[in-house]
Protein backbone atom coordinates (compact mmCIF):
# COMPACT_ATOMS: atom_id res chain seq x y z
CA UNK A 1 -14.87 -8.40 16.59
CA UNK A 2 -12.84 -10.23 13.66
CA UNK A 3 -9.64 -8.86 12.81
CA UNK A 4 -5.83 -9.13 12.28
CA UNK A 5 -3.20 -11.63 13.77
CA UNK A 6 -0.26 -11.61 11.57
CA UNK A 7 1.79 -9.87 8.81
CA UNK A 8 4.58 -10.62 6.80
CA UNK A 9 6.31 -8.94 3.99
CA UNK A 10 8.31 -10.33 0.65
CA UNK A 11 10.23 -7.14 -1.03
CA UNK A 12 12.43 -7.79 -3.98
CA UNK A 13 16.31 -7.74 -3.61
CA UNK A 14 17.04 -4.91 -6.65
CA UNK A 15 17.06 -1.20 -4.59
CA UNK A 16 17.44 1.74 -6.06
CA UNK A 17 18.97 4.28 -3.78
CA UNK A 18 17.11 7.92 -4.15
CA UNK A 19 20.38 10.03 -3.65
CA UNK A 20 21.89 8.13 -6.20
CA UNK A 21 18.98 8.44 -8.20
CA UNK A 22 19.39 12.09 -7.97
CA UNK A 23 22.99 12.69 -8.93
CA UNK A 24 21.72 10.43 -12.15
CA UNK A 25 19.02 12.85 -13.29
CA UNK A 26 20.59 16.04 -11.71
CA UNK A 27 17.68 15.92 -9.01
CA UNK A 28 17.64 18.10 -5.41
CA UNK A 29 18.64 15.29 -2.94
CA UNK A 30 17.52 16.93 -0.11
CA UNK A 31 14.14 17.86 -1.38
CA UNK A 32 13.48 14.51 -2.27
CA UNK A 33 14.85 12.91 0.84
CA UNK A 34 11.96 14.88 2.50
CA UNK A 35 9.19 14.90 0.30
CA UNK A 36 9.52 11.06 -1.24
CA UNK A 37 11.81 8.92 1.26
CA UNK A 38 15.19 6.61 0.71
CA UNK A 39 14.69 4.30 -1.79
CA UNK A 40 12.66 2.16 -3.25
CA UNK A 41 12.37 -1.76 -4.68
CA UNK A 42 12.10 -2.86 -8.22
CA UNK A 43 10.76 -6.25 -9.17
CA UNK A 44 13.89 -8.68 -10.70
CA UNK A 45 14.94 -11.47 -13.36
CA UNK A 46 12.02 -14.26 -12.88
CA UNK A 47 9.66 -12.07 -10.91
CA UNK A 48 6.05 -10.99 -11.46
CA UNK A 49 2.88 -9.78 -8.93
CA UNK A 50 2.19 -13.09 -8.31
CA UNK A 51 5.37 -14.33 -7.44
CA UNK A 52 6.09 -11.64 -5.19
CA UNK A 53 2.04 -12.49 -3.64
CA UNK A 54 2.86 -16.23 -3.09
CA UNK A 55 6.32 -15.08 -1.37
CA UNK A 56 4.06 -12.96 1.28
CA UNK A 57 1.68 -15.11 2.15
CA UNK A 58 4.39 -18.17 2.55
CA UNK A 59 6.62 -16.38 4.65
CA UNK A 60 2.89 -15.16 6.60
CA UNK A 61 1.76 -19.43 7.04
CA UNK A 62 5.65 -20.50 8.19
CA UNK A 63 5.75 -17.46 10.74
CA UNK A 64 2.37 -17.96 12.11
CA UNK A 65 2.77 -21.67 11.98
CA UNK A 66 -0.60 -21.91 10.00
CA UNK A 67 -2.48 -25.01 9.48
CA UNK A 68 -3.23 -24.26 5.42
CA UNK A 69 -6.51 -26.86 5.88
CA UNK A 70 -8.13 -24.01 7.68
CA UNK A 71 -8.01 -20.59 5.75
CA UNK A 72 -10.88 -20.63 3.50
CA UNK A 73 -10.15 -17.18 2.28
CA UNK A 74 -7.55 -16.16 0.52
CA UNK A 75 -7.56 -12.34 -1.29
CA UNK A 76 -5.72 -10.88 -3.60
CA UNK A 77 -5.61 -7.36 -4.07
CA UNK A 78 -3.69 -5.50 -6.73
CA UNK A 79 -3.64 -3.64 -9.41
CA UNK A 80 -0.90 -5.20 -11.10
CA UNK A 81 -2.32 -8.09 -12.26
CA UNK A 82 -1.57 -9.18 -15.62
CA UNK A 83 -4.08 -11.97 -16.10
CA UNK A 84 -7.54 -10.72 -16.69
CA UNK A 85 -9.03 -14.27 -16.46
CA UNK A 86 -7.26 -15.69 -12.56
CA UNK A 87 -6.41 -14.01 -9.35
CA UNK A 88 -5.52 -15.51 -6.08
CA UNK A 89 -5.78 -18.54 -6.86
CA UNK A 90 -2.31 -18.16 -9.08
CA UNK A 91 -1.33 -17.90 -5.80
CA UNK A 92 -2.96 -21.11 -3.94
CA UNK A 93 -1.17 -23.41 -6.54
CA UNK A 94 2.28 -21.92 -5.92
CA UNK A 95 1.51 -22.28 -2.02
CA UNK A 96 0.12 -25.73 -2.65
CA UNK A 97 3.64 -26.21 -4.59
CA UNK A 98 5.78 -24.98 -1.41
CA UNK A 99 3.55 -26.87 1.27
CA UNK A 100 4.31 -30.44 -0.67
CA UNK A 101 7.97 -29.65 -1.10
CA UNK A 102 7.65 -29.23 3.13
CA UNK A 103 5.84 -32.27 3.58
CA UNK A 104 2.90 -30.62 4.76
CA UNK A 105 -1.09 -30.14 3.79
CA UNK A 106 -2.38 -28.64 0.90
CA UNK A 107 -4.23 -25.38 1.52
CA UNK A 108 -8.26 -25.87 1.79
CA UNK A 109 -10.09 -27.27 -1.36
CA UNK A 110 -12.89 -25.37 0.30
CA UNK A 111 -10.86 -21.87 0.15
CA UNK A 112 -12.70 -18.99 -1.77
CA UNK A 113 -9.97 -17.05 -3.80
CA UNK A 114 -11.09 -13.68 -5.05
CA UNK A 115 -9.46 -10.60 -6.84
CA UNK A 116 -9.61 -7.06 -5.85
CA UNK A 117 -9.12 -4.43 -7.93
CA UNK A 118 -9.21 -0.54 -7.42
CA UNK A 119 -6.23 1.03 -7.32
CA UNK A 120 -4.55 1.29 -4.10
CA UNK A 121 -7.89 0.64 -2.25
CA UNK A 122 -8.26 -2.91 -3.91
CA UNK A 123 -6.50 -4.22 -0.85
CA UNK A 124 -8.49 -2.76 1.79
CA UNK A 125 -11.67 -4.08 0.01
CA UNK A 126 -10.25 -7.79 0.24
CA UNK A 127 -9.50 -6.71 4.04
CA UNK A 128 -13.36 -5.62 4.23
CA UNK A 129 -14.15 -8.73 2.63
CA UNK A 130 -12.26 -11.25 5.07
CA UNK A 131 -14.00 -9.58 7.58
CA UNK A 132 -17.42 -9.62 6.42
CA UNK A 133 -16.45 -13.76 6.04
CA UNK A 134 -15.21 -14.29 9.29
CA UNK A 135 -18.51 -12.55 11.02
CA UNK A 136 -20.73 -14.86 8.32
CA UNK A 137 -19.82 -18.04 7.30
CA UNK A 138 -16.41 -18.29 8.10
CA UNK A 139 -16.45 -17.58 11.78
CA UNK A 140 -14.72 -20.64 12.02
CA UNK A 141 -12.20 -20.70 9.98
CA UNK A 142 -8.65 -17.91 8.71
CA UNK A 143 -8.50 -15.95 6.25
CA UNK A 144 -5.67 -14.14 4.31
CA UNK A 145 -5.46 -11.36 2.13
CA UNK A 146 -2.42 -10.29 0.28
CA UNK A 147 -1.71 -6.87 -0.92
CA UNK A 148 0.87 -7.24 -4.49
CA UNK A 149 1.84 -4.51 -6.54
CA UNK A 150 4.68 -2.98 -8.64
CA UNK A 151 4.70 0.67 -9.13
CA UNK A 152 6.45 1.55 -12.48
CA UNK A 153 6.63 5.23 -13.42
CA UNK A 154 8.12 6.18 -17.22
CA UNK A 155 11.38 7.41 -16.64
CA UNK A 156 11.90 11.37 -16.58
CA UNK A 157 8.64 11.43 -15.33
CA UNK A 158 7.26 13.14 -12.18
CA UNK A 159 6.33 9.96 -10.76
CA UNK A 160 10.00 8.13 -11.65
CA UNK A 161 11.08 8.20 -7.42
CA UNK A 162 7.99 7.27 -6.18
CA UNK A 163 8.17 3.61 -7.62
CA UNK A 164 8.16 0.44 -5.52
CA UNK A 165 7.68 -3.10 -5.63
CA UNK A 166 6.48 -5.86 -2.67
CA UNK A 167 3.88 -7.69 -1.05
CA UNK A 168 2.61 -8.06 2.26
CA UNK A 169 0.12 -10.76 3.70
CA UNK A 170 -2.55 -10.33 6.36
CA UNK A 171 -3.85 -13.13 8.77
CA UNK A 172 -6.57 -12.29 9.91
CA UNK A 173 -8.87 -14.11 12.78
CA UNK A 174 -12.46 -14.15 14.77
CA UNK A 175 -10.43 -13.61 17.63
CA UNK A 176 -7.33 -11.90 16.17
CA UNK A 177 -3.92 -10.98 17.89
CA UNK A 178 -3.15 -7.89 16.78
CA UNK A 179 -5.59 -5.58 15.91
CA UNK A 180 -9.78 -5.22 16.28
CA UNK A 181 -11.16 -3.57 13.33
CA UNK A 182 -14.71 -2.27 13.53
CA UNK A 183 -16.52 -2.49 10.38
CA UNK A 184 -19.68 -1.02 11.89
CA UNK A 185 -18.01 2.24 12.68
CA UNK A 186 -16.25 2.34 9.33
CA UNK A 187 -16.39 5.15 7.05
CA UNK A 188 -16.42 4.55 2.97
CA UNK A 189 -16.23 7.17 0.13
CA UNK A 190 -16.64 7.07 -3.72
CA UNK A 191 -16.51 9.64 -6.20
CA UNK A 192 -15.94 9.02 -10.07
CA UNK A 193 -12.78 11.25 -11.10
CA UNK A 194 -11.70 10.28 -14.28
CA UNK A 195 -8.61 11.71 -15.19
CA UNK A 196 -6.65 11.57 -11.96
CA UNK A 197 -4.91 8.06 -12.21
CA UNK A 198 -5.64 5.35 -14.34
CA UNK A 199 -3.91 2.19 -16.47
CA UNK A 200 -6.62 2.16 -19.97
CA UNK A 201 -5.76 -0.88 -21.80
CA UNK A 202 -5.05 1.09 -24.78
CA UNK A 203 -1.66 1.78 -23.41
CA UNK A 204 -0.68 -1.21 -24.39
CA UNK A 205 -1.11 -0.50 -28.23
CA UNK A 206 2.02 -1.17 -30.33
CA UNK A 207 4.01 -1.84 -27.22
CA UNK A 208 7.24 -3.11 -28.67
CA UNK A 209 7.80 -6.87 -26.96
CA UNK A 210 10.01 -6.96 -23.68
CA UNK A 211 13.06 -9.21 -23.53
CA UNK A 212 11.02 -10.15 -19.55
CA UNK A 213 8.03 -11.52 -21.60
CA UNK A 214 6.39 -8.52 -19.30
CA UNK A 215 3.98 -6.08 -20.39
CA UNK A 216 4.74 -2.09 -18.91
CA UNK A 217 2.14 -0.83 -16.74
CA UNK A 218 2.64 2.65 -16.89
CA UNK A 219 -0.18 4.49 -15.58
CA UNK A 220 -1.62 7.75 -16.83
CA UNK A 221 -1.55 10.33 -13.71
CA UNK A 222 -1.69 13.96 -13.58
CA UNK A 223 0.06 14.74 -10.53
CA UNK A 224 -1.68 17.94 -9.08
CA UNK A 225 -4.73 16.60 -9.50
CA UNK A 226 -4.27 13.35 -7.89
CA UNK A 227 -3.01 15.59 -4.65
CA UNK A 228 -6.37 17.26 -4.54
CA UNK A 229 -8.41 13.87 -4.91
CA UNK A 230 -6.45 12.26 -2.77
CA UNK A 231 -7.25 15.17 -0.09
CA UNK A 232 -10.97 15.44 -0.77
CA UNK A 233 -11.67 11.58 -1.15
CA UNK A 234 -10.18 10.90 2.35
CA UNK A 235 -11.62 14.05 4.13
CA UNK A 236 -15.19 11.84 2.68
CA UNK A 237 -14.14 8.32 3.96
CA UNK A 238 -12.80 10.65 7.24
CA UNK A 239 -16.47 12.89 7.54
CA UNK A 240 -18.29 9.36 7.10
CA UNK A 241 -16.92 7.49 9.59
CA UNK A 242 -17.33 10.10 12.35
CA UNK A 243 -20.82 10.72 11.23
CA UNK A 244 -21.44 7.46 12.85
CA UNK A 245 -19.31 8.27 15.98
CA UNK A 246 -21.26 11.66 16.79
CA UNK A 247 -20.16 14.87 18.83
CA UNK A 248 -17.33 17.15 17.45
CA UNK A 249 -14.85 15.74 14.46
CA UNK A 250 -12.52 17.59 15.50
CA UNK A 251 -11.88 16.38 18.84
CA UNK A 252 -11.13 12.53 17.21
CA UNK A 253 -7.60 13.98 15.21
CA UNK A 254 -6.37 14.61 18.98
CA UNK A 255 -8.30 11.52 20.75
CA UNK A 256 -6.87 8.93 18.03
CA UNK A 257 -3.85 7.40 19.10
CA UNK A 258 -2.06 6.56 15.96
CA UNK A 259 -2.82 6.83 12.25
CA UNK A 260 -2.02 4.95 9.27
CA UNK A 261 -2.90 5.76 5.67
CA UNK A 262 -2.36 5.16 2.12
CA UNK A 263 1.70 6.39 1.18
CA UNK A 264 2.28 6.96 -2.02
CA UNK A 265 5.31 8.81 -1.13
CA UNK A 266 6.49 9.99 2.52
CA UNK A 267 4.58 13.70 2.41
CA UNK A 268 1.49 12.86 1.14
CA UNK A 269 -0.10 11.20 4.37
CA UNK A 270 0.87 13.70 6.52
CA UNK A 271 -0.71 16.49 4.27
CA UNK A 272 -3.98 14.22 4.12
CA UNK A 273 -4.37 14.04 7.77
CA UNK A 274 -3.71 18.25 8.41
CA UNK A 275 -6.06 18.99 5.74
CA UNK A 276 -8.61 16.96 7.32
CA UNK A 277 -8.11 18.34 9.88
CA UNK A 278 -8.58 21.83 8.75
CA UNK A 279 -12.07 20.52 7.22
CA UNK A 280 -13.23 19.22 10.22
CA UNK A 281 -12.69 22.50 12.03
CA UNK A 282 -14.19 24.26 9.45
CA UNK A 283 -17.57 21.86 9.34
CA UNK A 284 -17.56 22.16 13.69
CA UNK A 285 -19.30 24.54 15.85
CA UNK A 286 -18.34 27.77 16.48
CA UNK A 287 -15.39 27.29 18.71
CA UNK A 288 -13.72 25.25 16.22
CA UNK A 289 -14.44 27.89 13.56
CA UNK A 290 -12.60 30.30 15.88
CA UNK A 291 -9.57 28.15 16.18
CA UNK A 292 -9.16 27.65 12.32
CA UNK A 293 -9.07 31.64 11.94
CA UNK A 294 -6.72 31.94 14.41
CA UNK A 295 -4.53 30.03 12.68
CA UNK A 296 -5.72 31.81 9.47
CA UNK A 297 -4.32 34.81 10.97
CA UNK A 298 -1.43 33.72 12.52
CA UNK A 299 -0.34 32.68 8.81
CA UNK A 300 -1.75 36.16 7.20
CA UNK A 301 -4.47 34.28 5.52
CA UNK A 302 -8.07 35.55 5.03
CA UNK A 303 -10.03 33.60 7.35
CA UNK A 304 -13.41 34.05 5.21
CA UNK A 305 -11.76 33.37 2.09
CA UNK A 306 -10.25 30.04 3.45
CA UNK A 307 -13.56 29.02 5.48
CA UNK A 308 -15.57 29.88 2.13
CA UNK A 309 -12.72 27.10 0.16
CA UNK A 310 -12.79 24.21 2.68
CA UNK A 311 -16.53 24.42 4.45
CA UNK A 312 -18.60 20.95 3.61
CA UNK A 313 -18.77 21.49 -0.07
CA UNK A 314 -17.36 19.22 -1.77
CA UNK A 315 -15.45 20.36 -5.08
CA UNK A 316 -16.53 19.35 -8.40
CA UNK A 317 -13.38 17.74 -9.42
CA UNK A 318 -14.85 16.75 -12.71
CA UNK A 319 -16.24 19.95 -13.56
CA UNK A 320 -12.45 21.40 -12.78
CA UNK A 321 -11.48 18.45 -15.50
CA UNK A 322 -13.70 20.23 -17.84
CA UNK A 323 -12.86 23.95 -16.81
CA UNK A 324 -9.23 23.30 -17.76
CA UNK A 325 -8.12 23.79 -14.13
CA UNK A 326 -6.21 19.77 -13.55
CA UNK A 327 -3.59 21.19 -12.93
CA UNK A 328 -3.85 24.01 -10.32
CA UNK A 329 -4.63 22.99 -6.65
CA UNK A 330 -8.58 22.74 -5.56
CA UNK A 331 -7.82 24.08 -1.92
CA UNK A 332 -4.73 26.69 -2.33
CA UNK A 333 -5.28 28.58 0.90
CA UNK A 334 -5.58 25.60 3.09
CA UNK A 335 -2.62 24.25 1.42
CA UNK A 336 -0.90 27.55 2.15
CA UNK A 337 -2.31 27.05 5.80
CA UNK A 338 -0.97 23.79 5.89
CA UNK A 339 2.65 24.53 4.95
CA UNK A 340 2.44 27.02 7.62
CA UNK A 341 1.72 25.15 10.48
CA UNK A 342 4.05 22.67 9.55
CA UNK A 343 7.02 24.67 11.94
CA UNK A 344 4.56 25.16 14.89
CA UNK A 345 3.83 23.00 17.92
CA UNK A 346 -0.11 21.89 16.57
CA UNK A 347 1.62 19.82 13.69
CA UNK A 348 4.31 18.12 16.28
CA UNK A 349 1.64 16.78 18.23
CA UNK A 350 -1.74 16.60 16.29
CA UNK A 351 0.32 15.41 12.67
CA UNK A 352 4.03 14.13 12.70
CA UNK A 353 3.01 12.67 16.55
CA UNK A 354 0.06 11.04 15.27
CA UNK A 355 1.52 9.34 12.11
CA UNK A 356 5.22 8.75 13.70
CA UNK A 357 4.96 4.86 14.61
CA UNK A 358 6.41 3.04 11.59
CA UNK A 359 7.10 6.17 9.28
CA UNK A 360 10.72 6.33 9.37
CA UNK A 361 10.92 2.54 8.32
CA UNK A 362 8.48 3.69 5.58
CA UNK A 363 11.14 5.30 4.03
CA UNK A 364 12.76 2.69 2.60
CA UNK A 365 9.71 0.91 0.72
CA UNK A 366 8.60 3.46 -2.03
CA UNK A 367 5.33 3.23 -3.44
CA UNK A 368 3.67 -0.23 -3.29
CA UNK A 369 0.24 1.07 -4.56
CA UNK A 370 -2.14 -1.70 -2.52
CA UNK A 371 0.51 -3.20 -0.13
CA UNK A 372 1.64 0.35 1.40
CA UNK A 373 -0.88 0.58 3.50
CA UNK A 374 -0.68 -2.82 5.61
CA UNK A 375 3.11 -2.42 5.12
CA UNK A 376 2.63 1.12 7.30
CA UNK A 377 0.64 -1.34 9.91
CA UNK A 378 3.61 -3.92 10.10
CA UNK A 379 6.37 -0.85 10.44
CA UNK A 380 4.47 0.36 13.57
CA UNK A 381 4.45 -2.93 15.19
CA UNK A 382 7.76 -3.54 14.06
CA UNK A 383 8.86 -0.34 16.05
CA UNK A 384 6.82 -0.48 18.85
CA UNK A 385 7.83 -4.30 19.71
CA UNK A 386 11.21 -3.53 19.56
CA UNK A 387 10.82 0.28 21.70
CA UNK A 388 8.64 -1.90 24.14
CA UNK A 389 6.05 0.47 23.49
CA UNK A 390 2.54 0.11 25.55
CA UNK A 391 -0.17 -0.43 22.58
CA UNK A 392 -2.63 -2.37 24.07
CA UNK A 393 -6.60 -0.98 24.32
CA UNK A 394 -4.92 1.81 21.65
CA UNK A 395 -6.97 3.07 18.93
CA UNK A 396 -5.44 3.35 16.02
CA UNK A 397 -6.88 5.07 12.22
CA UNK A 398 -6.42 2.86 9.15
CA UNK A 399 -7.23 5.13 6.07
CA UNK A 400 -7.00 3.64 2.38
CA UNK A 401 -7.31 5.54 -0.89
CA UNK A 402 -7.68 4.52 -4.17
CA UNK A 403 -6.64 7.12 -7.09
CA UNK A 404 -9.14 9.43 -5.89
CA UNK A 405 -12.12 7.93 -6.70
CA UNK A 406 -12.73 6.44 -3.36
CA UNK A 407 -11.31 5.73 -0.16
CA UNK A 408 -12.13 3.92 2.99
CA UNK A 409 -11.58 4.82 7.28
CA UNK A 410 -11.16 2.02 9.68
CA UNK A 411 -10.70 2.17 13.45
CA UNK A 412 -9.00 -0.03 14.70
CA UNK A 413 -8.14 -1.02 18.42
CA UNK A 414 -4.33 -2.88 19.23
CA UNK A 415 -5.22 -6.34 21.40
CA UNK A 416 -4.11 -7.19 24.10
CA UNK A 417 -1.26 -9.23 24.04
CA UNK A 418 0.01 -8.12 20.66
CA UNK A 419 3.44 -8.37 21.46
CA UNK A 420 3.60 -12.11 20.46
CA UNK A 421 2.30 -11.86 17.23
CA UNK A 422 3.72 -8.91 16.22
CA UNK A 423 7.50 -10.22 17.42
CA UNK A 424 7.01 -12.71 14.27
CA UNK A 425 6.26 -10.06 11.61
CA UNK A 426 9.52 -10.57 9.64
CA UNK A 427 9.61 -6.45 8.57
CA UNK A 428 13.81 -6.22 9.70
CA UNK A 429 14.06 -9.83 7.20
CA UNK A 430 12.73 -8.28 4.46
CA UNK A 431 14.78 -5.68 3.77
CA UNK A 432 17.52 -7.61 3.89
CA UNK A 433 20.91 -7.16 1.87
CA UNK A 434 19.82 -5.34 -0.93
CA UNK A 435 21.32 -5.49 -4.16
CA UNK A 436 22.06 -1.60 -5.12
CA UNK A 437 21.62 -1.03 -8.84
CA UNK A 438 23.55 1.66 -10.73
CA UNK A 439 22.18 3.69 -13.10
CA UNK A 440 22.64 1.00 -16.06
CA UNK A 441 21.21 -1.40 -13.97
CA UNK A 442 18.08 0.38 -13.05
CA UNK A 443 17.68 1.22 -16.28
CA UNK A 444 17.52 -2.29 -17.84
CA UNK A 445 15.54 -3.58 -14.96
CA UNK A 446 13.22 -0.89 -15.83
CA UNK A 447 13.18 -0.99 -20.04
CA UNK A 448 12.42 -4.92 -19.41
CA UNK A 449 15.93 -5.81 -20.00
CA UNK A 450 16.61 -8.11 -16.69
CA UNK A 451 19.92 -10.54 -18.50
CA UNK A 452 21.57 -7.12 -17.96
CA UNK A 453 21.01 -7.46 -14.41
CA UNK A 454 22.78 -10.58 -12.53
CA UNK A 455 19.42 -12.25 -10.86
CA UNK A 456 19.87 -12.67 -6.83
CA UNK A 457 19.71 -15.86 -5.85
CA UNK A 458 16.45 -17.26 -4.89
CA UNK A 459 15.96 -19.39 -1.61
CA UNK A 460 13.03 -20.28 0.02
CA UNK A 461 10.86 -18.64 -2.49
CA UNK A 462 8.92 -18.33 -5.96
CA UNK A 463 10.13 -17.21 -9.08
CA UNK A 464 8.81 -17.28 -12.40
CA UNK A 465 10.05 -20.16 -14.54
CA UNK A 466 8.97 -19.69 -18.14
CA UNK A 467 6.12 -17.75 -19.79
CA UNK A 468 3.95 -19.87 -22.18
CA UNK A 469 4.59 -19.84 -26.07
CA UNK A 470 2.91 -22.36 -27.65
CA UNK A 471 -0.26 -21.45 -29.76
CA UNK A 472 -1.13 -24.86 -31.28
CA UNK A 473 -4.72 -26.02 -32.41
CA UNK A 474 -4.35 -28.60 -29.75
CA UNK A 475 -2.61 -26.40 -27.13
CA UNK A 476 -2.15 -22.79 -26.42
CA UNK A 477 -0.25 -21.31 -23.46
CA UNK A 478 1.14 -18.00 -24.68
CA UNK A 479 1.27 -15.29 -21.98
CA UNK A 480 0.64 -17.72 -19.08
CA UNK A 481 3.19 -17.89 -16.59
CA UNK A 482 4.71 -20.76 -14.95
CA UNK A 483 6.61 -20.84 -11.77
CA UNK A 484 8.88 -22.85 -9.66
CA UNK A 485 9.56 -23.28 -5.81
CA UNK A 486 13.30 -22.73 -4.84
CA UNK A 487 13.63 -24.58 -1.65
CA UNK A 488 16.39 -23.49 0.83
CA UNK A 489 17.94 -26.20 0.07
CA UNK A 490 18.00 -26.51 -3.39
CA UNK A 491 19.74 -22.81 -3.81
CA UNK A 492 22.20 -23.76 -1.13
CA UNK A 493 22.98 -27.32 -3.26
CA UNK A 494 23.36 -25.09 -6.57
CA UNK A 495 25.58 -22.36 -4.98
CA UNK A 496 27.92 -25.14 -3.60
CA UNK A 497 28.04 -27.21 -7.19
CA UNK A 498 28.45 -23.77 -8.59
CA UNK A 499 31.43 -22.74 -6.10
């Protein structure tokens, strides 16, 4: 069963602490602490999605020690792109570009190099992909996917702290190191939703020019809304994939050993999993019907009314578009239900014990749309490798979501042996010594002012060296980016004939 063997992380130097975020917009520190996390990462001077993609998956080939002549897959998913034409293979020439400067082999001539794109999920679709290769074609040979993205939210907006910016690369084998994934048992979901997040191309009408040369992807979002896809979409990809497992749904939330999922922010997973949950005791026999309204009681809610919200029906969520009702929750009892249980002994075991492994390091990444998920993944090895934890045979729930339109369960089982691999996933590295940007800072890094902001130096990494401006008869270049390798070396020569 193919899966993955490796993972490595690039994050971006410029943090933003949250509680000093909050004494700049007169924000409840503590409220955010819990609900949204520490901080989060902003991209910098001479950085882009594809910069901060090629920085990934070079840090994944020198950890792993890969042979670049044998990955003939290489993924990109994001939605943060900003060329409509290329993908990943922006990111096989800058590879190509580090490899030469190491004296080593190209990557693979013979190395397919799609693009993903759906939202958050766009990553776990070039996951399912490099899968579906390695058990075809490309049993053989690696393949890598790499999740890029930088969340930008407009500023005074709802969304403002749950921004982020990173990228983390996958290796993934026939025979892989770290974890099985089973496609067959897999569970998908899809459901158009139109208004709940989105990034229309007519945002980008009379967009005043930014001194980066960058466009800014602000998405459209209506908050409430998104919380109630994001609740029914992965309740679907949940239902589906246990539909193929047979006997009660409820009994997998306490067989499953540890769960990972889509993060926008710290709450929201958390939330996903207990309302599933809830459904799945509400769609089970009687016994588990008896359970739920016992704990509908126990919270003084109307068990009929509740079971009547949350039984198998799914909720029109375009019809509530329509109905004017975006903006009020689609399940407000369970959510009621939800909050309650939250101080009894059922959530310490069935929620915050199931999704523990790699959460509190989670805190510190913010949103990073297709790369939060995999980051998650990397946290809980992280942890467990250095608690000496006893994963292997475990089976672990990998759920992605993608703005509410679809989302997608994979089990997964830890290998044997992970400990090796996972002691080389460089998580602890790539945090790093931040640079912590005041409130001026942030502000210019956000607005697309980045001269304002003194750029950290780069070593061993990408950056962006010019964007194209020539629009000649002959020649025309304007918007496309080009980019530079900054060897070790080379930064350590230029700080010294600096100093």
């Amino acid at each position: 069963m193919p899966g993955i063997s490796g993972l490595a992380l690039y994050l971006p130097p410029y943090r933003v602490n949250l509680e000093d975020w909050c004494a700049w917009n007169d924000q409840p520190w503590d409220k955010v602490r819990k609900v949204v996390g520490r901080s989060f990462r902003m991209r910098g001077p001479e950085q882009s999605v594809y910069t901060l993609a090629a920085n990934a998956v070079w840090r994944l080939i020198e950890a792993y020690r890969i042979d670049p002549r044998e990955v003939g897959y290489l993924a990109l998913g994001t939605e943060s792109s900003s060329d409509n034409s290329a993908g990943a293979v922006i990111v096989k020439g800058m590879l190509d570009d580090a490899l030469a400067a190491h004296d080593l082999p190209a990557m693979a001539r013979a190395c397919e190099v799609p693009e993903y794109k759906h939202a958050c999920l766009g990553g776990v679709y070039a996951l399912k992909g490099a899968l579906r290769y390695l058990a075809t074609d490309g049993a053989d040979r690696k393949a890598i996917v790499v999740c890029s993205d930088i969340a930008e939210y407009e500023r005074g907006s709802s969304g403002e702290p749950t921004q982020g910016a990173g990228a983390v690369a996958i290796l993934l084998e026939a025979e892989p190191k770290l974890l099985h994934v089973d496609l067959a048992g897999s569970g998908s979901a899809s459901d158009y939703r139109m208004v709940d997040f989105r990034k229309p191309f007519a945002r980008f009408r009379g967009q005043p020019p930014r001194a980066d040369g960058q466009m800014q992807d602000l998405p459209v979002f209506n908050g409430r809304y998104s919380t109630s896809c994001y609740i029914d979409a992965t309740r679907a990809a949940i239902n589906a994939m246990l539909a193929r497992r047979g006997g009660r749904q409820a009994d997998y939330f306490h067989s499953v050993d540890a769960v990972f999922m889509h993060r926008p922010y710290h709450r929201m997973p958390s939330a996903g999993w207990a309302m599933s949950y809830l459904f799945a005791l509400a769609d089970g026999d009687a016994d588990n019907r008896a359970e739920l309204a016992d704990y509908a009681g126990s919270a003084s809610i109307d068990a009929d009314a509740l079971l009547a919200e949350i039984s198998s029906a799914t909720p029109d969520m375009r019809a509530r578009v329509a109905a004017g009702e975006s903006g009020q929750d689609a399940f407000p009892l369970a959510g009621d239900l939800m909050r309650y249980l939250r101080k009894t002994e059922l959530w310490q075991n069935l929620v915050a014990g199931k999704l523990s492994l790699g959460s509190e390091m989670m805190r510190d990444l913010g949103n990073l749309y297709t790369a939060a998920l995999p980051a998650w993944l990397a946290a809980g090895f992280t942890q467990a490798h250095g608690e000496a934890l006893n994963l292997g045979g475990q089976h672990w729930l990998a759920l992605g979501y993608g703005s509410g339109d679809a989302a997608e369960a994979l089990p997964m089982r830890v290998a044997e042996g992970w400990e090796e691999a996972a002691a080389r996933i460089n998580f602890s590295q790539a945090l790093g010594t931040p640079v912590e940007l005041d409130a001026n800072q942030y502000a210019a890094l956000h607005d697309g002012h980045p001269a304002d902001v003194q750029a950290a130096p780069a070593s061993d990494e990408f950056v962006v060296d010019r964007i194209g401006e020539t629009d000649r008869s002959d020649f025309r270049d304007v918007g496309i980016e080009y980019y530079r390798y900054v060897s070790a070396e080379a930064q350590a020569g230029a700080a010294k004939a600096a100093g």
